[in-house]
C-alpha atoms as a PDB file:
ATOM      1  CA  UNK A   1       0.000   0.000   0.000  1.00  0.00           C
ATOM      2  CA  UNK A   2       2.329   2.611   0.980  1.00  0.00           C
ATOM      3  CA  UNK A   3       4.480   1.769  -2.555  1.00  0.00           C
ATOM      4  CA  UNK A   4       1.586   2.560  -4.471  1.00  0.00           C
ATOM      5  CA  UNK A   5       1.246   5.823  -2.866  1.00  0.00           C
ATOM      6  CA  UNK A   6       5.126   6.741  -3.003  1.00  0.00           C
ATOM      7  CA  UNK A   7       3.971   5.846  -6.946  1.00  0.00           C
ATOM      8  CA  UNK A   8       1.232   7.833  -7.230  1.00  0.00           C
ATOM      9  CA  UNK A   9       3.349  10.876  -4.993  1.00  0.00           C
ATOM     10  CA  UNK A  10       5.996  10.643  -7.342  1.00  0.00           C
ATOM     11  CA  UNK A  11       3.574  10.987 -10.474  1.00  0.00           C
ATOM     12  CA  UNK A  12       2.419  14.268  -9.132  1.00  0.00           C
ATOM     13  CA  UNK A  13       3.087  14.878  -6.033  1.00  0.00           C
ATOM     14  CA  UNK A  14       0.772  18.000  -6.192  1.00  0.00           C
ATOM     15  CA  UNK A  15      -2.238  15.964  -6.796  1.00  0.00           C
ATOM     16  CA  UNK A  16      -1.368  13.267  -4.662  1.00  0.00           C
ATOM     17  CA  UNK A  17      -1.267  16.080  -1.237  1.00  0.00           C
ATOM     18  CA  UNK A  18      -4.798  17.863  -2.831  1.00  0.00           C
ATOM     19  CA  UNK A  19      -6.125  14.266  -2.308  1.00  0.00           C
ATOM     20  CA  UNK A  20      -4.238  13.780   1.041  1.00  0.00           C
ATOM     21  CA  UNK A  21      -6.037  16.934   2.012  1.00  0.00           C
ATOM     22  CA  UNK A  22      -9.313  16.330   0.616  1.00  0.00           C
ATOM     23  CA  UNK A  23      -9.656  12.491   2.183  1.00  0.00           C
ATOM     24  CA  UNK A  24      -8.555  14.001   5.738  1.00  0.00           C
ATOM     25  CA  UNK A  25     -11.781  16.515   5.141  1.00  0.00           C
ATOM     26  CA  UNK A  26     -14.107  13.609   5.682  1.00  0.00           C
ATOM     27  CA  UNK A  27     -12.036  11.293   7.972  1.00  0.00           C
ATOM     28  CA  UNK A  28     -13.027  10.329  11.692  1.00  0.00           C
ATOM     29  CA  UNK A  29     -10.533  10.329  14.604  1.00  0.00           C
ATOM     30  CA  UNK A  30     -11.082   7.130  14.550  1.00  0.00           C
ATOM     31  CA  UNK A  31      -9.897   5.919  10.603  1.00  0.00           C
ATOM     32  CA  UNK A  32      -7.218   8.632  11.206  1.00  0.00           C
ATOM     33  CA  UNK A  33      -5.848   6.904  14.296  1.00  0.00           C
ATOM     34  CA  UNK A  34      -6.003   3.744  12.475  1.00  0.00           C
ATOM     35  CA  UNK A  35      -4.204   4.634   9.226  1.00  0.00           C
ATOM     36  CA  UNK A  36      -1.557   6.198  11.700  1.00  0.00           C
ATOM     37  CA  UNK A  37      -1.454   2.872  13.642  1.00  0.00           C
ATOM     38  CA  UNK A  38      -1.061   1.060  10.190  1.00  0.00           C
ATOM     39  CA  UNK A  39       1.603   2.819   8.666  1.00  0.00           C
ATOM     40  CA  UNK A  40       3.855   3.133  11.971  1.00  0.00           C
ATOM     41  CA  UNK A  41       3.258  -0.904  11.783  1.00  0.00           C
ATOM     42  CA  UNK A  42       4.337  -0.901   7.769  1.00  0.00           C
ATOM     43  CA  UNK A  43       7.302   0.754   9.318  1.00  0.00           C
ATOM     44  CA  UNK A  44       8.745  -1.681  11.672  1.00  0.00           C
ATOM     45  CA  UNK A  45       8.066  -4.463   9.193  1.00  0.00           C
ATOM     46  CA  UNK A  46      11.012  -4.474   7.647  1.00  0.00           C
ATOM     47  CA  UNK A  47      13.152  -3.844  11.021  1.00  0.00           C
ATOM     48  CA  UNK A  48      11.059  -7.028  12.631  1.00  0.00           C
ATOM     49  CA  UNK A  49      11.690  -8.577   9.296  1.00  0.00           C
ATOM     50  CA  UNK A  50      15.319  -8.439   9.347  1.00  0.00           C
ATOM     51  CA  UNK A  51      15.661  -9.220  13.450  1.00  0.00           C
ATOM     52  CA  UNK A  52      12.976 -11.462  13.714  1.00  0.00           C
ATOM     53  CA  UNK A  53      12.177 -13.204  10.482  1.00  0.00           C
ATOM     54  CA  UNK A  54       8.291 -12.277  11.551  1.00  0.00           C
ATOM     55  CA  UNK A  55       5.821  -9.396  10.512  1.00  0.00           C
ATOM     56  CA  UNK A  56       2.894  -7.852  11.501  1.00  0.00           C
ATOM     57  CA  UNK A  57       0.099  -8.153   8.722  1.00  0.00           C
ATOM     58  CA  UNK A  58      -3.316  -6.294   8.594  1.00  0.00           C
ATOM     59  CA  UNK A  59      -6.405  -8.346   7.509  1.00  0.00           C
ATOM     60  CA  UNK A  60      -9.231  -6.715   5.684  1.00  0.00           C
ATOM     61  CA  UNK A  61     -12.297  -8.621   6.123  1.00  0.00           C
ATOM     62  CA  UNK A  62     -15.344  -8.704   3.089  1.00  0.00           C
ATOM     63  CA  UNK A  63     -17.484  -5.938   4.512  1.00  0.00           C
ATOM     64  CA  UNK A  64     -15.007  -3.337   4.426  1.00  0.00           C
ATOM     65  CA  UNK A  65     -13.733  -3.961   8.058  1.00  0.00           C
ATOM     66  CA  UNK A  66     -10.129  -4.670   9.545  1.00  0.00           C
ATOM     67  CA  UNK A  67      -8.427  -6.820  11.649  1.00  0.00           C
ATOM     68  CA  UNK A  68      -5.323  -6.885  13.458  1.00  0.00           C
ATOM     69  CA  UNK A  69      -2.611  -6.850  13.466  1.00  0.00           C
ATOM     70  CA  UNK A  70      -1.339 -10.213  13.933  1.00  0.00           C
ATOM     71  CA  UNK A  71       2.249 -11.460  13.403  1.00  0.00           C
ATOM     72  CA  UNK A  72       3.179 -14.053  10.598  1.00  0.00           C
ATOM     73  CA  UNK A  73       6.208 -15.236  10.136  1.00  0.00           C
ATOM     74  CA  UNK A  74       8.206 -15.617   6.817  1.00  0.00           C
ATOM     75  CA  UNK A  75       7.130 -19.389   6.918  1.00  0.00           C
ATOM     76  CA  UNK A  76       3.314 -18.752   7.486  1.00  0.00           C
ATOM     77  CA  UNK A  77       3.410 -16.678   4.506  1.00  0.00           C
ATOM     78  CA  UNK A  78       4.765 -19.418   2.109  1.00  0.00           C
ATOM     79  CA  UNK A  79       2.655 -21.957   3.218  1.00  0.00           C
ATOM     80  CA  UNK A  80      -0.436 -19.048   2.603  1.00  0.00           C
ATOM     81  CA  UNK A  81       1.131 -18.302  -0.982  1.00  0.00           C
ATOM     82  CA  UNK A  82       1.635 -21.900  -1.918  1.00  0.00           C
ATOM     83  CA  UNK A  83      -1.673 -22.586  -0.784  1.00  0.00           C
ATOM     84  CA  UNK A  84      -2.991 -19.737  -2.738  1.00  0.00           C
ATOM     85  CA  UNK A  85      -1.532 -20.682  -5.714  1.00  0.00           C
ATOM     86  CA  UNK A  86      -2.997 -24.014  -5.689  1.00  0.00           C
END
């Protein structure tokens, strides 16, 4: 998620802080204390990553909700993707 918006930032990064701006109009405390909590969590992934072998993932459920975090582990997520792929 947060490559896609260092993509889209990067495009025109104008644009992309109009629609920052614009989706933090509507926003509750609430969704903006959650996207906070989400992206400090994309940030330690890669530090927990490298240390631990594990990472936190976020799980977005069919009706729009969220879950989480809960920690996988490099081997949880091959067995997922192999089982994906089946």
């Amino acid at each position: 998620m947060v490559q896609l918006h260092a993509v889209a930032f990067d495009n025109d990064p104008e644009a992309w802080e109009r629609y920052r701006l614009d989706i933090l109009k509507g926003a509750t405390p609430d969704q903006i204390t959650l996207a906070e909590g989400i992206v400090a969590a994309e940030r330690l992934n890669d530090e927990m990553l490298e240390i631990t072998g594990e990472r936190w993932e976020f799980t977005k459920f069919s009706d729009g909700t969220s879950g989480g975090p809960s920690i996988k582990n490099e081997a949880d997520r091959i067995i997922s993707n192999n089982a994906e792929d089946d």
